[in-house]
C-alpha atoms as a PDB file:
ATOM      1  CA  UNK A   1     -52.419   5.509  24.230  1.00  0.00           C
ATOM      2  CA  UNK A   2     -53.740   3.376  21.259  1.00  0.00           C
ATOM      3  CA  UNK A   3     -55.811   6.441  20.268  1.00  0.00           C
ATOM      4  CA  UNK A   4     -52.654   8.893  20.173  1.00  0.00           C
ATOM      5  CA  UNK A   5     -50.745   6.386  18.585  1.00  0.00           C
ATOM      6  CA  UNK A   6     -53.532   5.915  15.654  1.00  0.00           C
ATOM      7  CA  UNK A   7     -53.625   9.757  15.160  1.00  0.00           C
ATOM      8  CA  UNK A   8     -50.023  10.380  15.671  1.00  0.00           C
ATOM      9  CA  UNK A   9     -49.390   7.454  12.535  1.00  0.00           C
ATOM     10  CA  UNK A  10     -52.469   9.288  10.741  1.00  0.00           C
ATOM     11  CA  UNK A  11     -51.253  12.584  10.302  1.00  0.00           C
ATOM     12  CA  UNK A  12     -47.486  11.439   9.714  1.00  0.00           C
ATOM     13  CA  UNK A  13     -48.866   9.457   7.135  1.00  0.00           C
ATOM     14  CA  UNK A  14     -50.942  11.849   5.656  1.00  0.00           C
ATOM     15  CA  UNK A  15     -48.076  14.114   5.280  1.00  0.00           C
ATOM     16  CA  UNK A  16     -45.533  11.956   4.319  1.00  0.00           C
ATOM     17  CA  UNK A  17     -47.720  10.559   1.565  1.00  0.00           C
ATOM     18  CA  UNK A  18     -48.419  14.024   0.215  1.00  0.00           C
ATOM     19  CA  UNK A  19     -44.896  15.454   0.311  1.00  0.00           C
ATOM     20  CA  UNK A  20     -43.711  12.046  -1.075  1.00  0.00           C
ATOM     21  CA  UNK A  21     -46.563  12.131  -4.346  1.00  0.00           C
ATOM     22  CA  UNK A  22     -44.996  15.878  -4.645  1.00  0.00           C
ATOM     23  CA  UNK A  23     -41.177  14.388  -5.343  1.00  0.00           C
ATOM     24  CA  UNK A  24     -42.385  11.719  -7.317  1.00  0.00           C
ATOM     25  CA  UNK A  25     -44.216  13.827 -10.282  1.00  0.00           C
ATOM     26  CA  UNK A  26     -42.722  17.818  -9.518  1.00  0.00           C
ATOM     27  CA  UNK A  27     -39.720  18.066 -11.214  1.00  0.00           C
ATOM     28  CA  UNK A  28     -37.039  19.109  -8.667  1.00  0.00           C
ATOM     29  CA  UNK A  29     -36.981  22.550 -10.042  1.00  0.00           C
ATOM     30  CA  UNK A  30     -41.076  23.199  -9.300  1.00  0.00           C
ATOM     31  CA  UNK A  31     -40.434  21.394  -5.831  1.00  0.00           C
ATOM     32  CA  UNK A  32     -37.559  24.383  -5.141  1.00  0.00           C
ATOM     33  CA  UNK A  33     -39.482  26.989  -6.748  1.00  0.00           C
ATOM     34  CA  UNK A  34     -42.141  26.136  -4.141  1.00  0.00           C
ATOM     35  CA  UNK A  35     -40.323  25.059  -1.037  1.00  0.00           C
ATOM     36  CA  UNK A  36     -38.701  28.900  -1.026  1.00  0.00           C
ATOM     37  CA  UNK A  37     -36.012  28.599   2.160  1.00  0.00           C
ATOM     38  CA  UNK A  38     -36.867  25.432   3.359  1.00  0.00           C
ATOM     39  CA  UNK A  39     -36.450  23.536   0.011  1.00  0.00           C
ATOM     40  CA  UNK A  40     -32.705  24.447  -1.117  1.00  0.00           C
ATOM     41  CA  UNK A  41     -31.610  20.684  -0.041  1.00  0.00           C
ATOM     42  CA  UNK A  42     -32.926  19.665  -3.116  1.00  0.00           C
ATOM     43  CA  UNK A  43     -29.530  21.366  -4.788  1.00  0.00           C
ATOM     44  CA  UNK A  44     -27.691  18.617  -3.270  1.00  0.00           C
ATOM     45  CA  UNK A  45     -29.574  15.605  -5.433  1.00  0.00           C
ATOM     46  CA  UNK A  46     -30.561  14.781  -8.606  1.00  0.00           C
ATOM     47  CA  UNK A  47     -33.680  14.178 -10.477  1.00  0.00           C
ATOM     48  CA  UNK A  48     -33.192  10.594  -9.702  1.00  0.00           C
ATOM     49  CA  UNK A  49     -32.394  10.799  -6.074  1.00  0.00           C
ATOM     50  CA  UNK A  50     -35.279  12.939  -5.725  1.00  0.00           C
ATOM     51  CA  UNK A  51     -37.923  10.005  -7.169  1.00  0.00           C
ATOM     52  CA  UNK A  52     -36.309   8.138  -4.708  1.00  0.00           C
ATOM     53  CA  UNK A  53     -36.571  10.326  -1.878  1.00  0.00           C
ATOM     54  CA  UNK A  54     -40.403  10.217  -3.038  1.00  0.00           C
ATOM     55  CA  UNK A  55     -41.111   7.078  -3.234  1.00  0.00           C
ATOM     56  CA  UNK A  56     -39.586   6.256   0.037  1.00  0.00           C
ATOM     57  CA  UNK A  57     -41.544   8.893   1.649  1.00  0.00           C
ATOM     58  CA  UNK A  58     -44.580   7.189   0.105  1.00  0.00           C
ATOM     59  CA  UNK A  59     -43.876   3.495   0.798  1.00  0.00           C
ATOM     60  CA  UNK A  60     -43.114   4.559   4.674  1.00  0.00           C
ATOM     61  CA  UNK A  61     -46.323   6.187   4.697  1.00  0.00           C
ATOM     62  CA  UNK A  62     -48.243   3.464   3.434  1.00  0.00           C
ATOM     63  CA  UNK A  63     -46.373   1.425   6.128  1.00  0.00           C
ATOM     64  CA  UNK A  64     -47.471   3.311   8.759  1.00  0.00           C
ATOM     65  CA  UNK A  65     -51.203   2.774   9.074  1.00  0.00           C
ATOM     66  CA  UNK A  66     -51.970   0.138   5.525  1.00  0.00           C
ATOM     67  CA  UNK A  67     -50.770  -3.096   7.920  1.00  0.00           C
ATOM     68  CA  UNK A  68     -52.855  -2.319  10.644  1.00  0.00           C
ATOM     69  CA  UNK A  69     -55.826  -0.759   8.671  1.00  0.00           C
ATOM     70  CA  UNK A  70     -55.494  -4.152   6.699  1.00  0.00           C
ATOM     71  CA  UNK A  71     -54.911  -6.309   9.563  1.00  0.00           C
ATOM     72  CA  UNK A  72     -52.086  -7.724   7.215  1.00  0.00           C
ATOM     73  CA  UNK A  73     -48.535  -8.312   9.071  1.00  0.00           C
ATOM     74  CA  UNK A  74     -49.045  -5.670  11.691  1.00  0.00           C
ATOM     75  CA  UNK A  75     -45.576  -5.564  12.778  1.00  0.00           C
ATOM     76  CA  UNK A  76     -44.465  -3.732   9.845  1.00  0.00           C
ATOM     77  CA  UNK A  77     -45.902   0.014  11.544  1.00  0.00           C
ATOM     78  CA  UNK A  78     -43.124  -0.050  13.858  1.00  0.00           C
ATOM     79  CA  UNK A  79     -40.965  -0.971  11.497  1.00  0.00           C
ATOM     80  CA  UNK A  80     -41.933   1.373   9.024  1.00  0.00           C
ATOM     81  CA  UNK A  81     -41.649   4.267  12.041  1.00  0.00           C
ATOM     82  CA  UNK A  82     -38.109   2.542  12.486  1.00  0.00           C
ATOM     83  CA  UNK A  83     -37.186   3.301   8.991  1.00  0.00           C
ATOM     84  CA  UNK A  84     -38.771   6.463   8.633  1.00  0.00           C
ATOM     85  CA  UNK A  85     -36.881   7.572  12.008  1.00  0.00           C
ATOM     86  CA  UNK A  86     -33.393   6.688  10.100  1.00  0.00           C
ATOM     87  CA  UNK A  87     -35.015   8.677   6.330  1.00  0.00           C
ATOM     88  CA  UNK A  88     -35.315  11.469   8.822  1.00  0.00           C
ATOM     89  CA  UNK A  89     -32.297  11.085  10.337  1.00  0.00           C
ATOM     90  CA  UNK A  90     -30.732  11.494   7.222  1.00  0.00           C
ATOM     91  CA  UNK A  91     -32.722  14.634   6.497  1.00  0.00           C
ATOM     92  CA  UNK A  92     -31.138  16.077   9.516  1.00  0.00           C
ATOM     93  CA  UNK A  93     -27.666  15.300   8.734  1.00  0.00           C
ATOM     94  CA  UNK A  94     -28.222  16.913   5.059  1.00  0.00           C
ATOM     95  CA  UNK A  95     -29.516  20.152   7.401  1.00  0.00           C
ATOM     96  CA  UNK A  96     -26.562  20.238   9.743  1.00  0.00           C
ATOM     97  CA  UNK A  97     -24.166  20.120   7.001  1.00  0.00           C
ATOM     98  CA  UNK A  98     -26.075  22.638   5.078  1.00  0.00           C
ATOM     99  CA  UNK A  99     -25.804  24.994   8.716  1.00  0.00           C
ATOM    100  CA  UNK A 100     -29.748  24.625   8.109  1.00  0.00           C
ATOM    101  CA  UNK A 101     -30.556  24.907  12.013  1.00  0.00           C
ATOM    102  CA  UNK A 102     -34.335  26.044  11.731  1.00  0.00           C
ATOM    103  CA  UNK A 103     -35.566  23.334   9.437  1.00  0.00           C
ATOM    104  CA  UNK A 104     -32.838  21.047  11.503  1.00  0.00           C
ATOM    105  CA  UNK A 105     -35.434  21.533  14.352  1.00  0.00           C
ATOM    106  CA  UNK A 106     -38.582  20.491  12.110  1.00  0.00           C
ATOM    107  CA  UNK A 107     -36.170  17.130  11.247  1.00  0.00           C
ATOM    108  CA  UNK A 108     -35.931  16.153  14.541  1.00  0.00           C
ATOM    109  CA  UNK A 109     -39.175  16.685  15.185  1.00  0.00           C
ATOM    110  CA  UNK A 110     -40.151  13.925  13.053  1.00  0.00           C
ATOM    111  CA  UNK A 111     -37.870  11.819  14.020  1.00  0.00           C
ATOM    112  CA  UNK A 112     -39.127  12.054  17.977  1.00  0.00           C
ATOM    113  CA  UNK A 113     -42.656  11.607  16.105  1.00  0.00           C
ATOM    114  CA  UNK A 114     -41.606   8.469  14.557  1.00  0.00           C
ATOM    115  CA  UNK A 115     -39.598   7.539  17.458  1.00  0.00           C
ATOM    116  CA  UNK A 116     -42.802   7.784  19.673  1.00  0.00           C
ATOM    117  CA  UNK A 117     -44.868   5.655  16.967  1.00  0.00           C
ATOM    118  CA  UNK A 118     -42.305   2.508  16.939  1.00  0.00           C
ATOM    119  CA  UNK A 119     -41.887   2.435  20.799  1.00  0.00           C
ATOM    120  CA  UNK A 120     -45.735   2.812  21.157  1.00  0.00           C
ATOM    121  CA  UNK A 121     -46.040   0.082  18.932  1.00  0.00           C
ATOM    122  CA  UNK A 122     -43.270  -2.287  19.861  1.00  0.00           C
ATOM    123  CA  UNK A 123     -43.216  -2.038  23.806  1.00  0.00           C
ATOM    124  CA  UNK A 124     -47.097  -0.128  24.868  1.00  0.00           C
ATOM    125  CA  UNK A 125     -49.695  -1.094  22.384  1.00  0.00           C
ATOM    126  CA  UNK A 126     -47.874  -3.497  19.958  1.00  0.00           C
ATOM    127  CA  UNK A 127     -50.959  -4.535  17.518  1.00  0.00           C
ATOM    128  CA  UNK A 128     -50.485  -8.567  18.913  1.00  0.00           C
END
């Protein structure tokens, strides 16, 4: 279970870092441009919001796997899954409002990733 758990956090991380670097320096138009179909949300914030989405993404990330790598305050990589299950379930509500139902599904995907990570780590393999 610990090993699933480490590679589960791994590869969320590794994606949420990378799509969070790619808000913080693509201007929202590039981001769009590149996203095709699956990036229109963007419409619905501004430059601003978008650095923020970013550097959320990235901070969550880093919260994922850094405390544990580190050995540093542990605790926080549920509670970074904890608050990147609520980021996500905010990306889902901007999908079902935007009638988004295929990328809705990749959401809430995440979200039962993340969910898995914080109850791994809070109730089956906490890092105590």
């Amino acid at each position: 279970m610990n090993t699933a758990l480490w590679v589960v956090a791994g590869v969320l991380a590794t994606a949420f870092l990378v799509g969070g670097v790619a808000f913080v320096v693509m201007p929202k138009e590039r981001y769009r441009a590149l996203g095709g179909a699956n990036a229109q949300w963007v419409d619905d914030f501004s430059d601003g919001q978008m650095k923020v989405i970013g550097t959320i993404k990235i901070v969550g990330a880093l919260g994922l796997v850094l405390p544990a790598l580190v050995d540093v305050a542990p605790v926080l990589v549920p509670l970074a899954a904890t608050g990147l299950m609520l980021f996500m379930a905010g990306a889902g509500t901007t999908r079902f409002r935007r009638k988004e139902w295929i990328f809705l599904a990749g959401d809430l995907t995440f979200l039962s990733l993340f969910a898995f990570v914080a109850w791994g780590r809070f109730m089956e393999q906490p890092f105590a």
